[in-house]
Each structure stands twice: as C-alpha cells, then as structure tokens.
PDB file of N, CA and C in Angstrom:
ATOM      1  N   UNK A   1       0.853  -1.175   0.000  1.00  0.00           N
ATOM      2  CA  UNK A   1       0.000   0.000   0.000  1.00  0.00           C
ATOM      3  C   UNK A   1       0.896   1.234   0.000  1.00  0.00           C
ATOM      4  N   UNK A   2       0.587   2.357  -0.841  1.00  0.00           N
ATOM      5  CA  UNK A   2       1.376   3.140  -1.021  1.00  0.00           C
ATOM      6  C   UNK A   2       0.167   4.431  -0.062  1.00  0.00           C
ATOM      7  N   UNK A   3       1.082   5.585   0.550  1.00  0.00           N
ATOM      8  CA  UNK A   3       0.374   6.461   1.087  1.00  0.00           C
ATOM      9  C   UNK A   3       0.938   7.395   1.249  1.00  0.00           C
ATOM     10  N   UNK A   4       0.353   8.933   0.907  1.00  0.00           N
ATOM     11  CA  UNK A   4       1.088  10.210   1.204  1.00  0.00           C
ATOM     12  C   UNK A   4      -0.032  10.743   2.612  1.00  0.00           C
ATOM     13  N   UNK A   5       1.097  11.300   2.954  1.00  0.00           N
ATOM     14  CA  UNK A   5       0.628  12.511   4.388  1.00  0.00           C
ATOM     15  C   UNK A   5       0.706  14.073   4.046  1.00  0.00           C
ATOM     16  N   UNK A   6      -0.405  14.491   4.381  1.00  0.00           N
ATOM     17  CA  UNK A   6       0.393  15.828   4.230  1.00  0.00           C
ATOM     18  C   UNK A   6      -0.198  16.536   5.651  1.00  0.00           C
ATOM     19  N   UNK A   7       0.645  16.814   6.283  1.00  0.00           N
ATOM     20  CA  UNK A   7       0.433  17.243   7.399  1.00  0.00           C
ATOM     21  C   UNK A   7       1.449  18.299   7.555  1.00  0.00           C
ATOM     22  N   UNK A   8       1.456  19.498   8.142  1.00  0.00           N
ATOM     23  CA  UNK A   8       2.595  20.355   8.458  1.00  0.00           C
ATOM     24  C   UNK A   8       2.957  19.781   9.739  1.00  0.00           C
ATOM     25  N   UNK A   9       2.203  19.559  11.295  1.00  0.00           N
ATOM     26  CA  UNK A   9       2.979  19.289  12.136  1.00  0.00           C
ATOM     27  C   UNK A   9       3.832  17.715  12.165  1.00  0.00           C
ATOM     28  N   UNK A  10       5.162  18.111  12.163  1.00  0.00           N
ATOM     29  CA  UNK A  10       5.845  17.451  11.903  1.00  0.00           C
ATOM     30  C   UNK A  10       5.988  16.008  12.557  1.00  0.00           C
ATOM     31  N   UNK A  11       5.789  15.981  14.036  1.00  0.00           N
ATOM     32  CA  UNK A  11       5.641  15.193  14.626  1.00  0.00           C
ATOM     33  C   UNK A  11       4.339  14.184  14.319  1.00  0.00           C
ATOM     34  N   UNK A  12       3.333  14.717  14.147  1.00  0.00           N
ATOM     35  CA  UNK A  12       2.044  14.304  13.878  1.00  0.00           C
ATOM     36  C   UNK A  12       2.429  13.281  12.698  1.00  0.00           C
ATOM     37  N   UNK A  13       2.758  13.808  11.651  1.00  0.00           N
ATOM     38  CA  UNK A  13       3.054  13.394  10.351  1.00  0.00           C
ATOM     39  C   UNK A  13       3.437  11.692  10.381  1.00  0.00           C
ATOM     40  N   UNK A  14       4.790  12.337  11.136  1.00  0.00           N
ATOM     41  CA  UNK A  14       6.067  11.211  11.711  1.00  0.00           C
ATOM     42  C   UNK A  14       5.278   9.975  12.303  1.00  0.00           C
ATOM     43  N   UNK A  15       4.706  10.577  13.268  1.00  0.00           N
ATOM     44  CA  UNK A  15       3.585   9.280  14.037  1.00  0.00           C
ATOM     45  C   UNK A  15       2.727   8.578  13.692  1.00  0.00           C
ATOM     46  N   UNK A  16       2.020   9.465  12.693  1.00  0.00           N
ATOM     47  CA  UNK A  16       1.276   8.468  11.576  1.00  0.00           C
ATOM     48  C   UNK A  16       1.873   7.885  10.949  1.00  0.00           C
ATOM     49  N   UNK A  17       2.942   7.731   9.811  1.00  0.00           N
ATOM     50  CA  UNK A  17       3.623   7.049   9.307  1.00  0.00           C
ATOM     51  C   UNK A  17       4.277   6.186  10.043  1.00  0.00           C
ATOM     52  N   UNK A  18       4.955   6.049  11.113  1.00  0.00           N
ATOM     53  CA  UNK A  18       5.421   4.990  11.944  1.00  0.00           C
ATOM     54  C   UNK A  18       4.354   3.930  12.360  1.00  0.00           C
ATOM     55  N   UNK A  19       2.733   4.699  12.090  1.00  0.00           N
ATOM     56  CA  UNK A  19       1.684   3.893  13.084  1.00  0.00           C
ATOM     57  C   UNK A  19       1.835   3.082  11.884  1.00  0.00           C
ATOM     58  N   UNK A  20       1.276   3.660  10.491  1.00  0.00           N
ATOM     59  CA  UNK A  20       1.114   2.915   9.216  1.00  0.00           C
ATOM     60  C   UNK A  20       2.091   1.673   8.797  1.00  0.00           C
ATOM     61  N   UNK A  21       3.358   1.935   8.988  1.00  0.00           N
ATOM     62  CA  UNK A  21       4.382   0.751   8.606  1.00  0.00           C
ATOM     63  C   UNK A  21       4.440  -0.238   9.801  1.00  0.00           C
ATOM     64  N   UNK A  22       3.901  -0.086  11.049  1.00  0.00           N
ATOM     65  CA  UNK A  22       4.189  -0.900  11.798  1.00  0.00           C
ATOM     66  C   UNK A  22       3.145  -1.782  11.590  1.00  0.00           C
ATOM     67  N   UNK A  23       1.469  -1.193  11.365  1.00  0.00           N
ATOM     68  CA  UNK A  23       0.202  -2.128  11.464  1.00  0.00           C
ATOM     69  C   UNK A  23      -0.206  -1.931  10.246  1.00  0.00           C
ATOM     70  N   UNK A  24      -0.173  -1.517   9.247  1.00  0.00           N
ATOM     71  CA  UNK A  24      -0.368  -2.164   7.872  1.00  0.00           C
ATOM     72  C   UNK A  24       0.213  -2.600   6.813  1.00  0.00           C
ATOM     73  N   UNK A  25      -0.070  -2.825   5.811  1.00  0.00           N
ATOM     74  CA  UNK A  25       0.572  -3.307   4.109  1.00  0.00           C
ATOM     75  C   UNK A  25       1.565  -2.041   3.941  1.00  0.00           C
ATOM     76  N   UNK A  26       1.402  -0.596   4.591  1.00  0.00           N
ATOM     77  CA  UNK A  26       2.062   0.193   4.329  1.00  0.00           C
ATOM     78  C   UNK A  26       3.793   0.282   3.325  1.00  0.00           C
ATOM     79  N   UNK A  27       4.015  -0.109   2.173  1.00  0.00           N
ATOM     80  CA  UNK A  27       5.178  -0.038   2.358  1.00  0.00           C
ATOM     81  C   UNK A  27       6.315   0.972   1.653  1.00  0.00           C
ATOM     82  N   UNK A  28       5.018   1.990   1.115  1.00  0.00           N
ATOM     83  CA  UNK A  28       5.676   3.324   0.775  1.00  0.00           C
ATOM     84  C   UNK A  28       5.160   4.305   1.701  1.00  0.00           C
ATOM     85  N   UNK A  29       5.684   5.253   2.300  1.00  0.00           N
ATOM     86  CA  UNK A  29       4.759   6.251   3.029  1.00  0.00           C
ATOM     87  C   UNK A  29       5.461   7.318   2.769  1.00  0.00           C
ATOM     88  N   UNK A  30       5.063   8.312   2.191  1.00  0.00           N
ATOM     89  CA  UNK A  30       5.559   9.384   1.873  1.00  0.00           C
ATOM     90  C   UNK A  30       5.051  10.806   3.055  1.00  0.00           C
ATOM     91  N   UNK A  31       5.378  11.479   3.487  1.00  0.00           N
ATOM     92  CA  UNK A  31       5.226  12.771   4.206  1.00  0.00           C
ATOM     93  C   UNK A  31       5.740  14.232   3.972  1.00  0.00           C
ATOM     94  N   UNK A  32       4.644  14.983   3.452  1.00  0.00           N
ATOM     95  CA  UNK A  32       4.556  16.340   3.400  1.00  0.00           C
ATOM     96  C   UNK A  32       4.546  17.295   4.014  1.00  0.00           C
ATOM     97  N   UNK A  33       5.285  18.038   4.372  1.00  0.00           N
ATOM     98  CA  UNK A  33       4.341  19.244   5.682  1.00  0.00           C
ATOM     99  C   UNK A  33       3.759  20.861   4.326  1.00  0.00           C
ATOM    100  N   UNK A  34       3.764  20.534   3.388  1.00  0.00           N
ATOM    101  CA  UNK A  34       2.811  21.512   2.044  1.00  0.00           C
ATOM    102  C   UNK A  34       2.047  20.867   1.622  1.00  0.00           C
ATOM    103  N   UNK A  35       0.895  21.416   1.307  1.00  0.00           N
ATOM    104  CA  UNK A  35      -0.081  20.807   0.194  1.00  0.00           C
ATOM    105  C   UNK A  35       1.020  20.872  -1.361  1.00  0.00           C
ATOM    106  N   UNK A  36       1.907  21.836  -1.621  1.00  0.00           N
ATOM    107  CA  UNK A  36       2.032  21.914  -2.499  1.00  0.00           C
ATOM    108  C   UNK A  36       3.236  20.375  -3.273  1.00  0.00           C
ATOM    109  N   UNK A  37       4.221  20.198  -1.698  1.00  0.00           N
ATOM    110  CA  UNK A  37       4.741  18.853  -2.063  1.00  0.00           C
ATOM    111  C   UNK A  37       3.854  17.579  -1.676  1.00  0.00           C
ATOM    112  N   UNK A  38       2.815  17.852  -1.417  1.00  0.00           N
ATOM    113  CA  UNK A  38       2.105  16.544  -0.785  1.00  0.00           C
ATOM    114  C   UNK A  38       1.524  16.080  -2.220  1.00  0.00           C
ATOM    115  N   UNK A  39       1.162  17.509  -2.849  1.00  0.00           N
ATOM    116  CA  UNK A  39       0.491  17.345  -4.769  1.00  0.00           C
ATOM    117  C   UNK A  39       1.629  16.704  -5.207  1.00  0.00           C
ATOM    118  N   UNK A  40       2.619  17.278  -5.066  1.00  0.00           N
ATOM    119  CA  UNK A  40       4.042  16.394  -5.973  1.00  0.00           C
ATOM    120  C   UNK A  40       4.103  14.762  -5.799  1.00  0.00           C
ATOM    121  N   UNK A  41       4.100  14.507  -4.538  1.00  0.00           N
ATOM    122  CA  UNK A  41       4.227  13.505  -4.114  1.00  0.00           C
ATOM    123  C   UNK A  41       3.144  12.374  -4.669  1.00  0.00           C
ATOM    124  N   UNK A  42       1.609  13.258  -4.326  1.00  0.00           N
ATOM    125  CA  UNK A  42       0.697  12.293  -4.868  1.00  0.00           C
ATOM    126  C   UNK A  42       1.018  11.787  -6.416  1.00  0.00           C
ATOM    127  N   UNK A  43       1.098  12.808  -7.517  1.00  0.00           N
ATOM    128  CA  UNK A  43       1.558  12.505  -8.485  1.00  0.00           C
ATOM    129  C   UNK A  43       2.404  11.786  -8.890  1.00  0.00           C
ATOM    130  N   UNK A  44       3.617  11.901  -8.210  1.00  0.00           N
ATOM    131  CA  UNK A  44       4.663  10.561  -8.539  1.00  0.00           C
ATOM    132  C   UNK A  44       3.958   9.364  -7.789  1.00  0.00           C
ATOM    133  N   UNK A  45       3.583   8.969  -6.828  1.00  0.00           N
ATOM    134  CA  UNK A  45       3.560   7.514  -6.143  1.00  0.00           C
ATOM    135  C   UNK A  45       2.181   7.273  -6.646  1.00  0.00           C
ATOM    136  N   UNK A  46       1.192   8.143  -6.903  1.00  0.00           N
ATOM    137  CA  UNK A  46      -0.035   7.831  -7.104  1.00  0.00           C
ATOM    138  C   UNK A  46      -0.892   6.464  -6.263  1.00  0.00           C
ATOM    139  N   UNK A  47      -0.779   7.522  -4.780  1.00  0.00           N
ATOM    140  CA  UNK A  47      -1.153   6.261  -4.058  1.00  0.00           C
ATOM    141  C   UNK A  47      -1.937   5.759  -3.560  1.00  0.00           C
ATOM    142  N   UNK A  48      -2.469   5.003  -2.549  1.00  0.00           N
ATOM    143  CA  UNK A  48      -3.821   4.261  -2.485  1.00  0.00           C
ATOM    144  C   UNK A  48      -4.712   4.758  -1.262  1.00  0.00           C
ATOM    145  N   UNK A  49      -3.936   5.805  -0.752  1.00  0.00           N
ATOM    146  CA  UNK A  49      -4.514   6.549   0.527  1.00  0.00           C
ATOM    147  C   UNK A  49      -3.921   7.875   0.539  1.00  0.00           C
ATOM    148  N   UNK A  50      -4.692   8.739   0.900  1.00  0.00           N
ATOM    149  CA  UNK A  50      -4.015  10.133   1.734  1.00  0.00           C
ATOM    150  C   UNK A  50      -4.135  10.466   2.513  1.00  0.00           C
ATOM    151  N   UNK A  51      -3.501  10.874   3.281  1.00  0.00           N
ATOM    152  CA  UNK A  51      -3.822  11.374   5.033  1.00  0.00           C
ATOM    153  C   UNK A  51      -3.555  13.414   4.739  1.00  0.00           C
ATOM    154  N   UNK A  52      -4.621  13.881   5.072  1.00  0.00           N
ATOM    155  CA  UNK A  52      -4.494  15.163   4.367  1.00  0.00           C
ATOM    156  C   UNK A  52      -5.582  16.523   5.691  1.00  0.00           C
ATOM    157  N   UNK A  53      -4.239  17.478   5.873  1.00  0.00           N
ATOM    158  CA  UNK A  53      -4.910  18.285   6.900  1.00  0.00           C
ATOM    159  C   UNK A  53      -5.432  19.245   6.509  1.00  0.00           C
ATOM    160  N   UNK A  54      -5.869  19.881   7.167  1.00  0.00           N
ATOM    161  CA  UNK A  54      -7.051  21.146   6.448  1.00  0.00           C
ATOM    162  C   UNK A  54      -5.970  22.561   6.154  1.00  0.00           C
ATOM    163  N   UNK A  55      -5.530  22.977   7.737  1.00  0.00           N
ATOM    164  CA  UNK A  55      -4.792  23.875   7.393  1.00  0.00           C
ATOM    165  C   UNK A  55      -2.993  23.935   7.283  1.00  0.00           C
ATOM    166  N   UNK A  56      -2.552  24.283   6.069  1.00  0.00           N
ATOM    167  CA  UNK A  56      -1.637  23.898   5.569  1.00  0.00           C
ATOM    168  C   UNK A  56      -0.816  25.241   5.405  1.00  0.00           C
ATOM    169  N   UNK A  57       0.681  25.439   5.310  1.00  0.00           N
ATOM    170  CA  UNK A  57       1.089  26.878   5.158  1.00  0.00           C
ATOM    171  C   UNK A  57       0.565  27.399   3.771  1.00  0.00           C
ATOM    172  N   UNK A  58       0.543  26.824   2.786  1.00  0.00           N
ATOM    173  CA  UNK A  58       0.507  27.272   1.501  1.00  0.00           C
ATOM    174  C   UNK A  58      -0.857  26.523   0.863  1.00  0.00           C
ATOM    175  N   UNK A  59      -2.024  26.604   2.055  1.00  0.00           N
ATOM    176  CA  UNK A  59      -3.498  26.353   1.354  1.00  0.00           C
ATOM    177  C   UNK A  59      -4.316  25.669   2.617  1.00  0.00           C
ATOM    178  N   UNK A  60      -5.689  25.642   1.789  1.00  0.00           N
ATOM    179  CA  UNK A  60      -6.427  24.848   2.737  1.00  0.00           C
ATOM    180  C   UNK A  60      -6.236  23.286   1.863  1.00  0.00           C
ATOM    181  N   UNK A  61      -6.711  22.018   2.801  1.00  0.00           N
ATOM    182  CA  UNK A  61      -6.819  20.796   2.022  1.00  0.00           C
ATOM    183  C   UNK A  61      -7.748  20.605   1.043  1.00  0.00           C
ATOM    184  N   UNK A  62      -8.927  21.438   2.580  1.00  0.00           N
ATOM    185  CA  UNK A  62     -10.287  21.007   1.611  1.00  0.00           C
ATOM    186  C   UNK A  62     -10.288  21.539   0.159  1.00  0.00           C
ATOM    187  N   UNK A  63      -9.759  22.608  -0.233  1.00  0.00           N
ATOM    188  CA  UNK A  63      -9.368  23.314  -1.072  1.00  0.00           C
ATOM    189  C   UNK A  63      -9.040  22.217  -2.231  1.00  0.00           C
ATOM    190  N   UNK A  64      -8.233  21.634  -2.180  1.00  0.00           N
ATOM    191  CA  UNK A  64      -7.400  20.761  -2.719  1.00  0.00           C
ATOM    192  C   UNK A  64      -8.341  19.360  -3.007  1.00  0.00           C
ATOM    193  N   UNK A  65      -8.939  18.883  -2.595  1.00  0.00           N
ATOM    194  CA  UNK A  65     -10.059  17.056  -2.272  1.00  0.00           C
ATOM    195  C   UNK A  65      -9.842  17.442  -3.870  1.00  0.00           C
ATOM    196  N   UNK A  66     -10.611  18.341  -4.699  1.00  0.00           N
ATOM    197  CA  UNK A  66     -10.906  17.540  -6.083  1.00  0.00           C
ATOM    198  C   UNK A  66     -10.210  17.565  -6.944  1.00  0.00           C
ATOM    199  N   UNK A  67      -8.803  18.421  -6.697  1.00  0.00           N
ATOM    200  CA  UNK A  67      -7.692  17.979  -7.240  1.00  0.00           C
ATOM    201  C   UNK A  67      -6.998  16.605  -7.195  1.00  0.00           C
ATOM    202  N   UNK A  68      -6.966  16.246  -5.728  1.00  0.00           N
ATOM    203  CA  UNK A  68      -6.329  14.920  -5.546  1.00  0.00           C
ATOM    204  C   UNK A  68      -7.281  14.336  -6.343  1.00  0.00           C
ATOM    205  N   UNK A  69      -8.374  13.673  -5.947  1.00  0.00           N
ATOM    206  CA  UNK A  69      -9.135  12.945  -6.549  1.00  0.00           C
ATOM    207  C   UNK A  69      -9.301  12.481  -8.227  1.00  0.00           C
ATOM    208  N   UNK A  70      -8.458  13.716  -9.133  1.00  0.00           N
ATOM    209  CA  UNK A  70      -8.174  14.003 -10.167  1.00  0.00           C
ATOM    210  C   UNK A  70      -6.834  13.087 -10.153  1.00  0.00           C
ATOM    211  N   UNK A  71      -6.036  12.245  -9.454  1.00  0.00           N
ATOM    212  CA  UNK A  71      -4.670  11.386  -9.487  1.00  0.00           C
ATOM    213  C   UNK A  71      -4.912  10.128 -10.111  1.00  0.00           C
ATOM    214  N   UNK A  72      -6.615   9.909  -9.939  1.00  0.00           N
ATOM    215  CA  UNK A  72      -6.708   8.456  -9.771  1.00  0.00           C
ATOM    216  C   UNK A  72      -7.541   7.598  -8.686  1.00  0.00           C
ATOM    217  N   UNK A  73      -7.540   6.860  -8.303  1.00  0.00           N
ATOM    218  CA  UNK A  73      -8.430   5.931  -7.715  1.00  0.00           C
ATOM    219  C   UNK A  73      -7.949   5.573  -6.413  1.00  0.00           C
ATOM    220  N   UNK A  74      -8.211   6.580  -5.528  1.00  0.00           N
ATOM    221  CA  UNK A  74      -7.537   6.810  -4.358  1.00  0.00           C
ATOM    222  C   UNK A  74      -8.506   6.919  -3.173  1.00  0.00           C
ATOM    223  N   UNK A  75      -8.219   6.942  -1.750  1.00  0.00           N
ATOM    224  CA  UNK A  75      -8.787   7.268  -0.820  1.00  0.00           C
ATOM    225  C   UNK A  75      -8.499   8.407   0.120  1.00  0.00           C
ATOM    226  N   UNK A  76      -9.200   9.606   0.388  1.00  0.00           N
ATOM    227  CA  UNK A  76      -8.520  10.390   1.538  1.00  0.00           C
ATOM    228  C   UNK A  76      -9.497  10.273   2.898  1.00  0.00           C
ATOM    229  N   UNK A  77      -8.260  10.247   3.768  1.00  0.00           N
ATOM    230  CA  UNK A  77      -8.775  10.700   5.175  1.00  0.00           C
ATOM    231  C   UNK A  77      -8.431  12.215   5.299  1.00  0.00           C
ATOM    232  N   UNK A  78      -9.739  13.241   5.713  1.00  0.00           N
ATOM    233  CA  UNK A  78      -8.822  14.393   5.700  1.00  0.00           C
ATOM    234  C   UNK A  78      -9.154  14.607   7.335  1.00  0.00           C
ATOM    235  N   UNK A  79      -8.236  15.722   7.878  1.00  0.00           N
ATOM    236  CA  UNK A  79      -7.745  15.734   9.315  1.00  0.00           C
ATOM    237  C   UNK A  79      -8.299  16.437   9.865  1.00  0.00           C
ATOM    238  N   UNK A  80      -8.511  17.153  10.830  1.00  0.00           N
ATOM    239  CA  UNK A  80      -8.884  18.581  11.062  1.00  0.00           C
ATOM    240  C   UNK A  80      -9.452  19.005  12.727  1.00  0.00           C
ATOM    241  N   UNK A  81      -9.104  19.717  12.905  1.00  0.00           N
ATOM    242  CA  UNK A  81      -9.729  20.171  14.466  1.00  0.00           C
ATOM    243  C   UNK A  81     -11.144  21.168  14.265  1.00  0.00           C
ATOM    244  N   UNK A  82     -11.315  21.329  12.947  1.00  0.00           N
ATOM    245  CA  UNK A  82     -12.349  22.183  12.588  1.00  0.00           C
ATOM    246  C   UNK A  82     -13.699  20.936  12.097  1.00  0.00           C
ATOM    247  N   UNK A  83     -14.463  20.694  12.913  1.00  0.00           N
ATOM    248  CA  UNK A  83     -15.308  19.837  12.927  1.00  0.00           C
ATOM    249  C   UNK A  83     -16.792  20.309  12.087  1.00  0.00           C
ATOM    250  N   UNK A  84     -16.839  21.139  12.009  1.00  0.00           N
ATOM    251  CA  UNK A  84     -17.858  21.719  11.036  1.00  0.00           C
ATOM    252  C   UNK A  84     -17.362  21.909   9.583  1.00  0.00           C
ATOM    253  N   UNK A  85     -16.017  21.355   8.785  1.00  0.00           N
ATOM    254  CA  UNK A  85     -15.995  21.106   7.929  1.00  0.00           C
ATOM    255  C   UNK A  85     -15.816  19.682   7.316  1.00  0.00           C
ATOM    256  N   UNK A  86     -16.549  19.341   8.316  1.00  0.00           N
ATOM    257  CA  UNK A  86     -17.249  17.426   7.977  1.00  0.00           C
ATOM    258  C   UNK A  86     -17.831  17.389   6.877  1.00  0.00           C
ATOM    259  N   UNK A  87     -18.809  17.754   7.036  1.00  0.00           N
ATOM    260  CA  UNK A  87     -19.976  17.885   5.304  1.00  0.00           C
ATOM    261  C   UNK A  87     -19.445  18.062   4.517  1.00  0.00           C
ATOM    262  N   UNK A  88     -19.156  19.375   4.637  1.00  0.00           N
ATOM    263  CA  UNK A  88     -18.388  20.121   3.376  1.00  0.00           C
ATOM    264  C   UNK A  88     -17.094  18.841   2.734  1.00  0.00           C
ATOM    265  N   UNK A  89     -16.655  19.050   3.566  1.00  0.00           N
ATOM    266  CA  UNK A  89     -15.513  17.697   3.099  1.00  0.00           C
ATOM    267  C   UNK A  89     -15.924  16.446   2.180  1.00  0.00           C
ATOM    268  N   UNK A  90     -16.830  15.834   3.304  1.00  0.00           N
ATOM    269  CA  UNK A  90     -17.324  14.811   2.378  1.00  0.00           C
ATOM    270  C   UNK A  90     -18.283  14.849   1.321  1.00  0.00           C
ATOM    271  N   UNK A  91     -18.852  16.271   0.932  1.00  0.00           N
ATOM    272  CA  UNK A  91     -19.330  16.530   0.071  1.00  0.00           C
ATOM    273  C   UNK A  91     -18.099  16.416  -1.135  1.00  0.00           C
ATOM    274  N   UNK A  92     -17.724  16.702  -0.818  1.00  0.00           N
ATOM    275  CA  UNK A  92     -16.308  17.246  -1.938  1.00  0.00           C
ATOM    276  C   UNK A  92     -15.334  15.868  -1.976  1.00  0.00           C
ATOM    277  N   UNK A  93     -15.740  15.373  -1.752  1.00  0.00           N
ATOM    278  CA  UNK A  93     -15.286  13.711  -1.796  1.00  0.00           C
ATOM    279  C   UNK A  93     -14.127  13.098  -1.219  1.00  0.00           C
ATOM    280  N   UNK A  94     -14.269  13.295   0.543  1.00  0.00           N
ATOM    281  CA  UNK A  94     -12.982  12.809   1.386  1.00  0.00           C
ATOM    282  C   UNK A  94     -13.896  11.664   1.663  1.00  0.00           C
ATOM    283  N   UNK A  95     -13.028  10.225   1.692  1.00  0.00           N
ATOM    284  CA  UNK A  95     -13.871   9.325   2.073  1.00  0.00           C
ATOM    285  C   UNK A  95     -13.894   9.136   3.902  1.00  0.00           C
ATOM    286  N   UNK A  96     -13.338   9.659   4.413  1.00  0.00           N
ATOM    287  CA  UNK A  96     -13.169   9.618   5.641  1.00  0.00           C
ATOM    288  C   UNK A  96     -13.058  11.029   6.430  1.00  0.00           C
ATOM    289  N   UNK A  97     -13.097  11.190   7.114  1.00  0.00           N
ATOM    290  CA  UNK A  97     -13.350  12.699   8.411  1.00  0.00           C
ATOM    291  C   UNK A  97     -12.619  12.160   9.661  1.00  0.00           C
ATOM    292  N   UNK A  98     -11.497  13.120   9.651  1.00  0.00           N
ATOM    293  CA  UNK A  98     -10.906  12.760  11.638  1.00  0.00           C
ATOM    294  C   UNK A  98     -10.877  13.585  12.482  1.00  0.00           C
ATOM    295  N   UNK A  99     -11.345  13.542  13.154  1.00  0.00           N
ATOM    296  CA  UNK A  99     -11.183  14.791  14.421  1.00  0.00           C
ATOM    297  C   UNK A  99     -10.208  15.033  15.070  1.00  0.00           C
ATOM    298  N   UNK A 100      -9.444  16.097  14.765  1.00  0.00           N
ATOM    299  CA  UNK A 100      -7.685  16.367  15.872  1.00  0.00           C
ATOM    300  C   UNK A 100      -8.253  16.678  17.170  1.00  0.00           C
ATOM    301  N   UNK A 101      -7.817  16.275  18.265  1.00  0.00           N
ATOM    302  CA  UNK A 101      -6.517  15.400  17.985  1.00  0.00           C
ATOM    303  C   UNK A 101      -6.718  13.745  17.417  1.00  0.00           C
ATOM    304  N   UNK A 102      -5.803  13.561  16.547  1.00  0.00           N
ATOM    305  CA  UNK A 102      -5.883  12.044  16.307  1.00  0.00           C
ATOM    306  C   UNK A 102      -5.363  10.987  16.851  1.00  0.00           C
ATOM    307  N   UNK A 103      -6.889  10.002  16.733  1.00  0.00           N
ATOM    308  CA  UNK A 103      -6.853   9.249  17.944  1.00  0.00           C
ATOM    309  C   UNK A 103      -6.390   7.758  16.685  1.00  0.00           C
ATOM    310  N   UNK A 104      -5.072   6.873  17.386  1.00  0.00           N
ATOM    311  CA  UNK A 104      -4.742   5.871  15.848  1.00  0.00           C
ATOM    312  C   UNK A 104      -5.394   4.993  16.416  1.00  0.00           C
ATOM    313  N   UNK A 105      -6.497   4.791  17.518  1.00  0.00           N
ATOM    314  CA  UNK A 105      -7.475   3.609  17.617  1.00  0.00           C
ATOM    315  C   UNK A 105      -8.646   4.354  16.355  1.00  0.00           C
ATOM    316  N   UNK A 106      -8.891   4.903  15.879  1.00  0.00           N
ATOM    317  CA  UNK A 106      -9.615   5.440  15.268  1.00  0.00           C
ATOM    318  C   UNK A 106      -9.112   5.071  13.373  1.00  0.00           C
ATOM    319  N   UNK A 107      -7.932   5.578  13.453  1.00  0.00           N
ATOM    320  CA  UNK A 107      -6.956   5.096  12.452  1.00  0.00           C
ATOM    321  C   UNK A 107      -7.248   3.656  11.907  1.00  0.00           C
ATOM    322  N   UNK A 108      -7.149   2.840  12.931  1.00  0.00           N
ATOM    323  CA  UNK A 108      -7.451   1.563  12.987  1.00  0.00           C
ATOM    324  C   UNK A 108      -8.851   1.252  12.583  1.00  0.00           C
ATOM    325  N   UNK A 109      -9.600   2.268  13.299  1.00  0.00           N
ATOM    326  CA  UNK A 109     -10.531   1.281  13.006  1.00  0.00           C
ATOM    327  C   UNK A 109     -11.312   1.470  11.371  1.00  0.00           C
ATOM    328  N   UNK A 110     -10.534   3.000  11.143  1.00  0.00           N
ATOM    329  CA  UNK A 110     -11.168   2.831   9.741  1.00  0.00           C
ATOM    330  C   UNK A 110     -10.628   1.968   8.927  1.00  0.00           C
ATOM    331  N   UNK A 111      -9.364   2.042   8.924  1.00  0.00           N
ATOM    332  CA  UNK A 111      -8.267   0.822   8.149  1.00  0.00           C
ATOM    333  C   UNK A 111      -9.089  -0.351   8.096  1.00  0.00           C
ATOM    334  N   UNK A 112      -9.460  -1.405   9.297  1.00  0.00           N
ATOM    335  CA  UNK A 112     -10.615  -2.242   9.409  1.00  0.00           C
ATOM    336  C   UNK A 112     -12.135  -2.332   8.995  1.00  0.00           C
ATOM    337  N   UNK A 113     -12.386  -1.581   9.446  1.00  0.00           N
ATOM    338  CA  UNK A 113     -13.877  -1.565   9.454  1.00  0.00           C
ATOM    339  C   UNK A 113     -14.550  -1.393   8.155  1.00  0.00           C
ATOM    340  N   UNK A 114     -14.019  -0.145   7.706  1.00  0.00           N
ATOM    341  CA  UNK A 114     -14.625   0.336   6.535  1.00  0.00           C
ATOM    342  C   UNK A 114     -13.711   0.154   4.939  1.00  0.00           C
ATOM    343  N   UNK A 115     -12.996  -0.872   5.590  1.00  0.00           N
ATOM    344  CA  UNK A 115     -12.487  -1.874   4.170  1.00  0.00           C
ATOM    345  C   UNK A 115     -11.635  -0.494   3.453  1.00  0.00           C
ATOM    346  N   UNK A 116     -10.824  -0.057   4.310  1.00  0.00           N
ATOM    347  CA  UNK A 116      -9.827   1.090   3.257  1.00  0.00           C
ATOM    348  C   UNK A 116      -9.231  -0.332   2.398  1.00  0.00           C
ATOM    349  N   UNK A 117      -9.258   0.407   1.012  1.00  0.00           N
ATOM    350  CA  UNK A 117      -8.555  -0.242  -0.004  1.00  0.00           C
ATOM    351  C   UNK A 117      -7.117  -0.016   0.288  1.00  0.00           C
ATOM    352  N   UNK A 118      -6.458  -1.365  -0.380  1.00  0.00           N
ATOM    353  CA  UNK A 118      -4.672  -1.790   0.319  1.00  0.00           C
ATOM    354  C   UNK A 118      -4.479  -2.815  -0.704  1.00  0.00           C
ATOM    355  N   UNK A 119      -3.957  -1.584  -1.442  1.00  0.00           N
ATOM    356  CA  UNK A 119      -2.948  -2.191  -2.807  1.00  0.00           C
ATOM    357  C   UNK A 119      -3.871  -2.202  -4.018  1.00  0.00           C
ATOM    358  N   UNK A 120      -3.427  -3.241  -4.805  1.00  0.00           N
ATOM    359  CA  UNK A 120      -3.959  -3.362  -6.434  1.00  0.00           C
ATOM    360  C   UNK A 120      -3.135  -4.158  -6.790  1.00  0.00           C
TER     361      UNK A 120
END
C-alpha cells in the first residue's frame, strides 16, 4: 500500500507514518508538511490513501479534495480540528473525516472496518 501525508505538524506526520508501517501493508509512506509537495508527491507515487490536513502553510486541504481525486483511484482521510468542515468535506469527496486530535485507535478502526482499499 502506497500512502502520502500531508500534514505540516511534523511530529504528527512522523507518528502516523510509523503507526502505518508498523500495522499495515504500508510499504511506501511518503510525508509532506505543504499541500504543495504533498500534490508532488501524490503525483509521482499515485497512491492508495491520503492522510491530508485542512490547514496547511501554503493552502487549505479542503481546497485541494478535487484535485487529488483528479490522481486516480484513491482514498482520503482528511484531518482537522475544525469539525464543522465534515460535510463540506465529504461533500467534496474525502472518504473519511478525523477529528484532531488524532486518535490511531480510530486510524485503525477505519483501516478495518470500513475496508480502506490496500494495494492493487
């Protein structure tokens, strides 16, 4: 399973990706702290998940959903402490919504539950 992050806080980023290679198929994980290299990134790996935060130095995410979505046949979780841009989000086609702080029992359970796609 290939996956980009784009998260600015750095640590955050880091922790997700460590959660990802330890408990899933994970075995590319790429990490951004720009939307603008997180776009780069998606483009080269073109990958099977995104982990994607709202506010970014150089944009919003939500901003961004129907661009990514434009890569290919992908999934995003997008991040956010701003909980009233749930709808909106998944209007705009994030398949998933997380509430910061992020909780990786939560991580988990979407990974599980709701059959995130892992691989091709």
């Amino acid at each position: 399973m290939k996956v980009v992050i784009i998260e600015d806080e750095v640590e955050l980023g880091q922790l997700i990706s460590n959660f990802l290679r330890r408990k899933t198929a994970a075995n590319i994980v790429k990490t951004a702290t720009t939307l603008h290299d997180g776009l780069l990134y998606i483009d080269e790996l073109r990958p099977d998940l995104v982990f994607l935060d709202n506010n970014l130095p150089d944009g919003k995410g939500i901003n961004a959903i129907g661009h990514i979505k434009e890569f290919g046949d992908l999934q995003i979780i997008m991040m956010s402490a701003m909980t009233n841009l749930r709808e909106e989000a998944i209007e705009k086609g994030v398949d998933f919504f997380m509430d910061k702080p992020i909780s990786f029992v939560e991580i988990q359970r979407i990974l599980n539950d709701h059959k995130v796609r892992v691989g091709k």
